[in-house]
Protein backbone atom coordinates (compact mmCIF):
# COMPACT_ATOMS: atom_id res chain seq x y z
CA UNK A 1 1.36 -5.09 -11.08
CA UNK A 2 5.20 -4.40 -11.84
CA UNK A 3 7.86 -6.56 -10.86
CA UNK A 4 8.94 -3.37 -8.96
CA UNK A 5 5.40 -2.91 -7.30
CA UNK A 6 5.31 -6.26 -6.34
CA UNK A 7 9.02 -5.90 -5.02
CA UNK A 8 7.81 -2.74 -3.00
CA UNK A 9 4.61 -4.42 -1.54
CA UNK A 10 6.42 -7.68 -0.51
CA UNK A 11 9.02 -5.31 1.48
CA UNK A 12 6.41 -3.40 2.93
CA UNK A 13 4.11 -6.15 4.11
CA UNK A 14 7.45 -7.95 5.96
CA UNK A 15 8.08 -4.11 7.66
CA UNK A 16 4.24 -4.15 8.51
CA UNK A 17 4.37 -7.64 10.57
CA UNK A 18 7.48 -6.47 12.65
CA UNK A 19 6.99 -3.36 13.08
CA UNK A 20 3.45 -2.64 12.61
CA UNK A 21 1.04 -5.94 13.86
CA UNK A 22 0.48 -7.32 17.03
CA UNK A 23 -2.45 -9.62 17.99
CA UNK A 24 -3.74 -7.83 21.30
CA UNK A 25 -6.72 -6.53 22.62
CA UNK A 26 -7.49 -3.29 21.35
CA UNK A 27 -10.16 -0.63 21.57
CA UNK A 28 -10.79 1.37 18.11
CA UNK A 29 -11.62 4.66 16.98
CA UNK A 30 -15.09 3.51 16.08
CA UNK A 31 -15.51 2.25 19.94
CA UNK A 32 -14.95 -1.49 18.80
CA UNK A 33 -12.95 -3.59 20.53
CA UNK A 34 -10.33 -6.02 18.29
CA UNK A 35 -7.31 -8.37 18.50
CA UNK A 36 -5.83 -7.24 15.41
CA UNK A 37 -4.04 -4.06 16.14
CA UNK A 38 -2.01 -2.82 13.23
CA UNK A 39 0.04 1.49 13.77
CA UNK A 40 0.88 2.35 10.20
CA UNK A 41 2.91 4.93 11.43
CA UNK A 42 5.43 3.16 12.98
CA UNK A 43 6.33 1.84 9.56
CA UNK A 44 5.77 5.07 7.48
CA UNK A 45 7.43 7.36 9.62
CA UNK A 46 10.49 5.52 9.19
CA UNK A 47 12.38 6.52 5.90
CA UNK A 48 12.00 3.34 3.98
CA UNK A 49 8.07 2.57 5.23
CA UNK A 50 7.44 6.60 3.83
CA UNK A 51 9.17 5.70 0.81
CA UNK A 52 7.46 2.34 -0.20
CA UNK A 53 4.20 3.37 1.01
CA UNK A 54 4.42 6.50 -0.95
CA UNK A 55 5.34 4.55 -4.19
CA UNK A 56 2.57 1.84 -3.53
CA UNK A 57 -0.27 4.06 -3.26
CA UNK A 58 1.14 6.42 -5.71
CA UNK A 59 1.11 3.50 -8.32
CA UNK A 60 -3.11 2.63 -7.57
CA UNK A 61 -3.68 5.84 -7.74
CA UNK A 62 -2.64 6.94 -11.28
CA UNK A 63 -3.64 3.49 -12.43
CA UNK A 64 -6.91 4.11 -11.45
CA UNK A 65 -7.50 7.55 -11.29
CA UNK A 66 -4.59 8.88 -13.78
CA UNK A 67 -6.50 13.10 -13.92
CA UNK A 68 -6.08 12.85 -10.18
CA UNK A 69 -4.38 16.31 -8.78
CA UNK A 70 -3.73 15.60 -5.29
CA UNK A 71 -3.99 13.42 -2.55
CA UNK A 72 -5.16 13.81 1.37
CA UNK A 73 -7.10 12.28 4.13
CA UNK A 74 -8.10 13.09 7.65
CA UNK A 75 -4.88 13.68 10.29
CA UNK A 76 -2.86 11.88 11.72
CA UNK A 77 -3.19 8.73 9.68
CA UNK A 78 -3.23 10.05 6.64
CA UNK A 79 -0.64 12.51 6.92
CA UNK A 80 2.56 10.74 6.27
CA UNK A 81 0.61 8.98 3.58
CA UNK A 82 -0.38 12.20 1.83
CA UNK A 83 3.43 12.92 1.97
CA UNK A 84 5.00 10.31 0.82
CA UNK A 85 2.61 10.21 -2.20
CA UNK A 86 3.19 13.75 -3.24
CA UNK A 87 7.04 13.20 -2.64
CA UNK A 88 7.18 10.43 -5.11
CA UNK A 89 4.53 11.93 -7.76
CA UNK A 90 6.83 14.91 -7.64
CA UNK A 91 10.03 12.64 -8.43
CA UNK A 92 8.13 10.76 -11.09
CA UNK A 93 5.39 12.57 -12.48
CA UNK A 94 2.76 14.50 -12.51
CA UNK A 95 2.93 15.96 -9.38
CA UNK A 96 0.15 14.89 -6.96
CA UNK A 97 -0.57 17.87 -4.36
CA UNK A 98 -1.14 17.16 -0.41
CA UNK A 99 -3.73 18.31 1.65
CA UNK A 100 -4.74 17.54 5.72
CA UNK A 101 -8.07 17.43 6.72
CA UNK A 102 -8.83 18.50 10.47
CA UNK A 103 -10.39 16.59 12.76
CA UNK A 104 -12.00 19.81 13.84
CA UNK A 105 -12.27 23.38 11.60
CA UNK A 106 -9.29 25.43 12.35
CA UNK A 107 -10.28 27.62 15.72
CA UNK A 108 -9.02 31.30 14.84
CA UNK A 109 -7.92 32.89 11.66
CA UNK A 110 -9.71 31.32 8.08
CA UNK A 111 -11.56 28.33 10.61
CA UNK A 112 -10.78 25.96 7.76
CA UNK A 113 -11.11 21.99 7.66
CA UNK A 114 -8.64 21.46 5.05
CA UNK A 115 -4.89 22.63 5.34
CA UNK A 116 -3.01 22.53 2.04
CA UNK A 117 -5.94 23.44 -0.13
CA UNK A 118 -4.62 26.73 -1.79
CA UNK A 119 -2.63 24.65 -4.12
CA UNK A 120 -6.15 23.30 -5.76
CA UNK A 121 -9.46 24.37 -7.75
CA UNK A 122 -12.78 23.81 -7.60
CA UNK A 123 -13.47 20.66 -9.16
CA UNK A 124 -10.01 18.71 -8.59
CA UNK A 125 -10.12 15.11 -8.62
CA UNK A 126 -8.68 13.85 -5.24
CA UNK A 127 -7.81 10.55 -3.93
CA UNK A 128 -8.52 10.28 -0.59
CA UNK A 129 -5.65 7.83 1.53
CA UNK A 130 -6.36 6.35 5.14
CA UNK A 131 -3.51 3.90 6.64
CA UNK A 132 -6.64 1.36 8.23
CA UNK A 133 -9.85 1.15 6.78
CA UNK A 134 -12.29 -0.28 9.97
CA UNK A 135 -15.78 1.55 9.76
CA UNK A 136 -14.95 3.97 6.47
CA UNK A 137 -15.89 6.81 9.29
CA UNK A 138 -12.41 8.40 8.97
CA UNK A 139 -12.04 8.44 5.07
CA UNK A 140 -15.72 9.37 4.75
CA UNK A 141 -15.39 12.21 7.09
CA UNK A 142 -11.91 13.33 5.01
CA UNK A 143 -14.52 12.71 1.71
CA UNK A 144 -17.45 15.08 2.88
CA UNK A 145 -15.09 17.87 4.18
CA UNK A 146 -13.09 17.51 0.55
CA UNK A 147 -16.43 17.93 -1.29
CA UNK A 148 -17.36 20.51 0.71
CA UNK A 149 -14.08 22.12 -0.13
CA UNK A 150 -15.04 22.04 -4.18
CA UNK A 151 -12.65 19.05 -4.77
CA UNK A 152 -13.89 15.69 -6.32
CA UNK A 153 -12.51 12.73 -4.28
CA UNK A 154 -12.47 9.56 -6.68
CA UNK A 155 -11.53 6.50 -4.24
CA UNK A 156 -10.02 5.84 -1.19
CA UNK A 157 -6.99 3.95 -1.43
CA UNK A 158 -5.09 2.36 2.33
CA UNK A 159 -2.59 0.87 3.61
CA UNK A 160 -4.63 -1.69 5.49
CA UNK A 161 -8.17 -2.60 5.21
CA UNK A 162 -9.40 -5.00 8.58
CA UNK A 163 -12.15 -6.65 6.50
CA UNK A 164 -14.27 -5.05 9.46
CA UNK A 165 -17.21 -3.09 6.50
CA UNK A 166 -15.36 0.05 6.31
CA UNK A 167 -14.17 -0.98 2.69
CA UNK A 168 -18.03 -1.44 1.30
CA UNK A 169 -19.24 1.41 3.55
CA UNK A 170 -17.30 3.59 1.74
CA UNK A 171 -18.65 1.71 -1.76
CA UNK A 172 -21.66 2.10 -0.67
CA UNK A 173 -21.12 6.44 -0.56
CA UNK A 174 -20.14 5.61 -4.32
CA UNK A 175 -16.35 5.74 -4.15
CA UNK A 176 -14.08 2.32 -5.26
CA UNK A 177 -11.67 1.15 -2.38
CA UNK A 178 -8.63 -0.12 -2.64
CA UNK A 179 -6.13 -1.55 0.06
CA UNK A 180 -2.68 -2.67 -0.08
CA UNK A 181 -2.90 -4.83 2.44
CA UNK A 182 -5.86 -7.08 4.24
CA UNK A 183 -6.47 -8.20 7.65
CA UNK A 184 -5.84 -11.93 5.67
CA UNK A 185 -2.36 -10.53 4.31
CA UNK A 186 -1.54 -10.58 8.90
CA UNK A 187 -3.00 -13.98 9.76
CA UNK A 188 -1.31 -15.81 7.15
């Protein structure tokens, strides 16, 4: 990494831990329970968490995925992500694209899954961004509705990954994963 990566990543794991982490009992999205509980979005919605988080993951994925066009994931977690990606691509170069996948296809007019996807082609390479991998359910739901879409997602890259499988579930479908963050990078 950079020194200016590294400067970005130390900044956004101190945000993370204050405004981010608590150690409480939660129940997930995959019907889990947990006592690592970690909202994303309270530190990306904020100017500098979108900022940082959009030059992190920017910075993965041209390093590993450098003919990559655009960048999206399934709402709400992925949204600012998606963002703040394509905001700092755009600033720096190339341009990375956004899309939104829908939890559910659009219910009147085109009944699409994926919002944003006019500015693509068949056969795009996509990265595919979550803000916590748990199960790999969410970024492999956001994967199959992007193939299905004619795009090509190449890896998922997150914010967080809770060392709970998601991370080789999603290997497993064939795509590299890369977090930011671990569920070690919390506890230390």
């Amino acid at each position: 990494m950079t020194p200016a990566v590294n400067v970005d990543r130390d900044r956004m794991l101190q945000l993370l831990r204050v405004q981010s982490f608590e150690r409480k009992e939660v129940l997930l999205a995959s019907g889990r329970t947990s006592d690592f509980y970690v909202d994303c979005k309270r530190t990306v919605l904020t100017a500098e968490g979108h900022w940082l988080a959009g030059r992190i993951l920017r910075h993965e994925i041209g390093k590993r995925d450098p003919e990559c066009k655009g960048v999206g994931g399934l709402t709400l977690g992925a949204d600012p992500l998606a963002s703040a990606v394509s905001l700092i691509s755009y600033l720096s170069g190339p341009a990375l694209h956004a899309f939104l996948v829908r939890k559910e296809a659009k219910g009147h007019g085109t009944n699409q899954w994926i919002e944003g996807l006019e500015a693509f082609h068949p056969g795009d390479r996509v990265a595919i961004v979550e803000d916590v991998v748990t199960t790999g359910g969410s970024a492999l739901f956001a994967v199959e509705r992007a193939r299905e879409a004619g795009l090509v997602p190449t890896g998922v890259f997150a914010l967080v990954d809770r060392q709970e499988g998601g991370a080789e579930a999603i290997t497993s479908h064939g795509l590299p994963t890369y977090a930011a963050f671990s569920r070690a990078d919390f506890l230390e």
